[in-house]
N, C-alpha and C. Protein backbone atom coordinates (compact mmCIF):
# COMPACT_ATOMS: atom_id res chain seq x y z
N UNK A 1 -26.51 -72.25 16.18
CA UNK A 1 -27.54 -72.72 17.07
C UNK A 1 -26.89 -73.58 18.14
N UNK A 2 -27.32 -73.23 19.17
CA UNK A 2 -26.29 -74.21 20.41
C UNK A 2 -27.32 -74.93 21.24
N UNK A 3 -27.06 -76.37 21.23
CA UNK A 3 -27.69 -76.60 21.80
C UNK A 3 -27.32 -77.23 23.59
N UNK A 4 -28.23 -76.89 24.08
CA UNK A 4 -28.16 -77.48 25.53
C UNK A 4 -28.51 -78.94 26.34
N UNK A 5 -27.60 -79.51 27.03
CA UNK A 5 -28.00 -80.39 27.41
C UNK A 5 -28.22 -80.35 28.92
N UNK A 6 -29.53 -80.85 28.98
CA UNK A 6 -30.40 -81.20 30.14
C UNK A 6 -30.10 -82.66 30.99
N UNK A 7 -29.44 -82.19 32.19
CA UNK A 7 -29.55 -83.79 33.07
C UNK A 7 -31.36 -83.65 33.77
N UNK A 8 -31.87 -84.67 34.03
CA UNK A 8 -32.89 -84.31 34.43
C UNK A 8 -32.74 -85.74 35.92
N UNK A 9 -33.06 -85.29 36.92
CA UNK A 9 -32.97 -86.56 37.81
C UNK A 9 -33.98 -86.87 38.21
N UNK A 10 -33.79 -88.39 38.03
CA UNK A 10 -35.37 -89.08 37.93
C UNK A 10 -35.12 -90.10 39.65
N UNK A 11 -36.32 -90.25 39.86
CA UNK A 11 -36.08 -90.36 41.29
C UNK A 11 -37.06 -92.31 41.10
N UNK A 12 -36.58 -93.01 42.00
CA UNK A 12 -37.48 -94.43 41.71
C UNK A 12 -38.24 -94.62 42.14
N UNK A 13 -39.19 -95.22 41.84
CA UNK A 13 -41.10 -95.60 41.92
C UNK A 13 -40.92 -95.64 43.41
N UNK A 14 -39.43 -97.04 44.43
CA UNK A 14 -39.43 -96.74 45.67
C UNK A 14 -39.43 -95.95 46.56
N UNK A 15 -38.72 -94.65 45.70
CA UNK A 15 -38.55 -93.13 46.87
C UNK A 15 -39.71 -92.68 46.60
N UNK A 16 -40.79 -92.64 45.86
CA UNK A 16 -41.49 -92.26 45.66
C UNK A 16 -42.82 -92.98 46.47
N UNK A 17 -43.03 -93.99 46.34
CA UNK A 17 -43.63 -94.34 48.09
C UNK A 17 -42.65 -94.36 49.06
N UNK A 18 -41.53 -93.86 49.92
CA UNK A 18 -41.26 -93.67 50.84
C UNK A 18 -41.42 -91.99 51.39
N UNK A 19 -41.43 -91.60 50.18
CA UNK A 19 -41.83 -89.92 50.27
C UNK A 19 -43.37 -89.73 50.96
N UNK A 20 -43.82 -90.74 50.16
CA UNK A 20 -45.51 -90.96 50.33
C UNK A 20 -46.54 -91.38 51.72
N UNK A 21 -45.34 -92.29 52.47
CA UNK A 21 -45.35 -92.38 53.93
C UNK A 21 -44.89 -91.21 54.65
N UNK A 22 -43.27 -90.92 54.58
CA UNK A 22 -43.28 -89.18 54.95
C UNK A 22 -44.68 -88.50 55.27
N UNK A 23 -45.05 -88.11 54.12
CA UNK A 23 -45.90 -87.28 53.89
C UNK A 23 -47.43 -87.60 54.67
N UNK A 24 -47.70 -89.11 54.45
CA UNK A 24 -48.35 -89.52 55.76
C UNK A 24 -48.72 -89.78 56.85
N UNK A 25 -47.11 -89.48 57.13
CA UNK A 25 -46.74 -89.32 58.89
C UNK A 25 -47.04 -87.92 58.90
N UNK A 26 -46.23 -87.19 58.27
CA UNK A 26 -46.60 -85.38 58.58
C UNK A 26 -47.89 -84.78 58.71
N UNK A 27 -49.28 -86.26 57.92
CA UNK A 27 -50.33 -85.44 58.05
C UNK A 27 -51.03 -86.31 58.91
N UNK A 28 -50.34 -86.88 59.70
CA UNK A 28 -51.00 -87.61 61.04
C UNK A 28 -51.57 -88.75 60.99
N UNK A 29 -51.55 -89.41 59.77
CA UNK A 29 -51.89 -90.99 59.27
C UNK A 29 -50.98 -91.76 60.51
N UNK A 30 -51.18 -93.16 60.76
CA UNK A 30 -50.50 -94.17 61.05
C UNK A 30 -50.17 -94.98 60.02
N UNK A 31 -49.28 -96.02 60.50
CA UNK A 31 -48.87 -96.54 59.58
C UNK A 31 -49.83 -97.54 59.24
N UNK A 32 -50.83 -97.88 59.86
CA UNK A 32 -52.01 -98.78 59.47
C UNK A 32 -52.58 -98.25 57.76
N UNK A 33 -52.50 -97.04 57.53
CA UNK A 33 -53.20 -96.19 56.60
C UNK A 33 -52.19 -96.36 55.38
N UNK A 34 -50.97 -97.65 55.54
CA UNK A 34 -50.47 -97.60 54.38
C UNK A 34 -51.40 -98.38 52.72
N UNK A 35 -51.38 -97.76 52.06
CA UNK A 35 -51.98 -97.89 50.88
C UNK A 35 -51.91 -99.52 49.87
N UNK A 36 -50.60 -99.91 50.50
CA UNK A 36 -49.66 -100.94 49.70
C UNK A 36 -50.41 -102.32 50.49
N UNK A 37 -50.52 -103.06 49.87
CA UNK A 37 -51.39 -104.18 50.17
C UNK A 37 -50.10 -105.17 49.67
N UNK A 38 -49.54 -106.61 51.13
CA UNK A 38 -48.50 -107.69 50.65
C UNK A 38 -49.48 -108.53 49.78
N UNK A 39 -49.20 -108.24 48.65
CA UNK A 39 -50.04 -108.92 47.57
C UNK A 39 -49.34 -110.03 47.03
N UNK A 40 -49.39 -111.69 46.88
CA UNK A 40 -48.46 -112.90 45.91
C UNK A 40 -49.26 -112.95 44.92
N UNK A 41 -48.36 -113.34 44.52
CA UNK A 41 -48.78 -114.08 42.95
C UNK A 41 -49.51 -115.49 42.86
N UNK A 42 -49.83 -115.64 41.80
CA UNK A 42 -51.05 -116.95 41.84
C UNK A 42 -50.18 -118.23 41.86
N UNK A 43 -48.82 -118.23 41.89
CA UNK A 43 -48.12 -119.13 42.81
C UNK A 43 -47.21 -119.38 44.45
N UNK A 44 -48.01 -118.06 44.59
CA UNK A 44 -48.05 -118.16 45.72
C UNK A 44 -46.77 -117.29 46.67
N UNK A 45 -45.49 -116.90 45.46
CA UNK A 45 -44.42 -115.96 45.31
C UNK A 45 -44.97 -115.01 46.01
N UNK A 46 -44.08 -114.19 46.63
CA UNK A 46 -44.05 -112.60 47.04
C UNK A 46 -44.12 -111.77 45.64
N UNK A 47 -44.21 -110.54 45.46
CA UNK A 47 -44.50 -110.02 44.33
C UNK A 47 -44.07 -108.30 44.71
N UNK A 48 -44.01 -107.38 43.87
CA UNK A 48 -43.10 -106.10 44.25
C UNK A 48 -43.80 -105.31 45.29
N UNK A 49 -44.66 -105.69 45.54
CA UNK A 49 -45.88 -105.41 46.46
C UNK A 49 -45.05 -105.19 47.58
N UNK A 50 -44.69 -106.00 48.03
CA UNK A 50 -43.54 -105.81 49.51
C UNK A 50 -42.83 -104.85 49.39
N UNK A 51 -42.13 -104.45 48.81
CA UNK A 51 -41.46 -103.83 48.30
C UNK A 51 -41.58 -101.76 48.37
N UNK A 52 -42.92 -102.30 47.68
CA UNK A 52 -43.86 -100.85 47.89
C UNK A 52 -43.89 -100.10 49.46
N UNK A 53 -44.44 -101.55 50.02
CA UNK A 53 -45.26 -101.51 51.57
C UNK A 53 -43.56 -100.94 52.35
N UNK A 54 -42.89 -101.96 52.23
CA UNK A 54 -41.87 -101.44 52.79
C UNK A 54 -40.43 -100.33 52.91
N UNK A 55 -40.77 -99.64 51.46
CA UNK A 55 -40.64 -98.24 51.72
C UNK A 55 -41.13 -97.56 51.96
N UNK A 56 -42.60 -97.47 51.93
CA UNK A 56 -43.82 -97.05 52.43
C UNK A 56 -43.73 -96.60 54.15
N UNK A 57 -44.00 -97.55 54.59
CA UNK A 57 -43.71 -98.12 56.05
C UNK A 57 -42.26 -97.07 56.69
N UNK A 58 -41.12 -97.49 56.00
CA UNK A 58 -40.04 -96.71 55.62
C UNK A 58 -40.09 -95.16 56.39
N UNK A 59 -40.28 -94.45 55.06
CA UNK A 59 -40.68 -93.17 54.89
C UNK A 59 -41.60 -92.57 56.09
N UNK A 60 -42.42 -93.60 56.69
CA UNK A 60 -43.53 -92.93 57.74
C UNK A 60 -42.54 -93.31 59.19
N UNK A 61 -41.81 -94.24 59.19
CA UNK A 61 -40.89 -94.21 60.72
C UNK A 61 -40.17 -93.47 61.08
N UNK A 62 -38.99 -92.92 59.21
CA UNK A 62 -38.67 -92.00 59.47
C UNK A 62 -39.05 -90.88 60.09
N UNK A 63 -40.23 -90.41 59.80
CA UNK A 63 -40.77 -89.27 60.10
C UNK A 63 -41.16 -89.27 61.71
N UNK A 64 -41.54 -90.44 62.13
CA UNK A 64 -41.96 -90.85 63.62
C UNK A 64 -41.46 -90.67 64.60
N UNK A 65 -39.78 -90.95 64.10
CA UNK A 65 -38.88 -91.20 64.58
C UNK A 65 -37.90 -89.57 64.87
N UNK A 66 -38.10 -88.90 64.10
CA UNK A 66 -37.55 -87.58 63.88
C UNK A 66 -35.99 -87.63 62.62
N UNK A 67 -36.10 -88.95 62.40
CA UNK A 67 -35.01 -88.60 61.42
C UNK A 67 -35.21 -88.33 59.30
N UNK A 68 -35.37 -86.95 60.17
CA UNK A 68 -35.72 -86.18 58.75
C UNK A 68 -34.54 -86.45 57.53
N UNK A 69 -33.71 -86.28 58.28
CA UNK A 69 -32.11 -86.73 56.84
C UNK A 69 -32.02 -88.01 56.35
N UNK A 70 -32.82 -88.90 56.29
CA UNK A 70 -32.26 -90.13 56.22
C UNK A 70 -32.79 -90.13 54.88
């Protein structure tokens, strides 16, 4: 019995909203229409929220911009 091993590539929560802007530029959204809200914490900290927004943001300039490879 042989068994096989599987790489599987997992891609991060960040490319995954920057894809998500992409994809929002391609369907004619602005970047106003980003989803990601700069949300702190109840001390008042930044929180991963930025984070989101700004690959978000990201992903849709690229596209604005014409640089598809990046």
């Amino acid at each position: 019995m042989s068994q096989e091993t599987t790489i599987v590539s997992r891609r991060s929560p960040l490319e995954g909203a920057r894809r998500k802007g992409a994809d929002a530029a391609n369907a004619g959204l602005p970047a106003s229409a980003c989803p990601y809200r700069d949300k702190r914490t109840l001390s008042g900290r930044l929180s991963w929220s930025r984070a989101f927004r700004n690959a978000w943001l990201q992903g849709h300039r690229d596209v604005m911009q014409g640089d598809l490879f990046r």
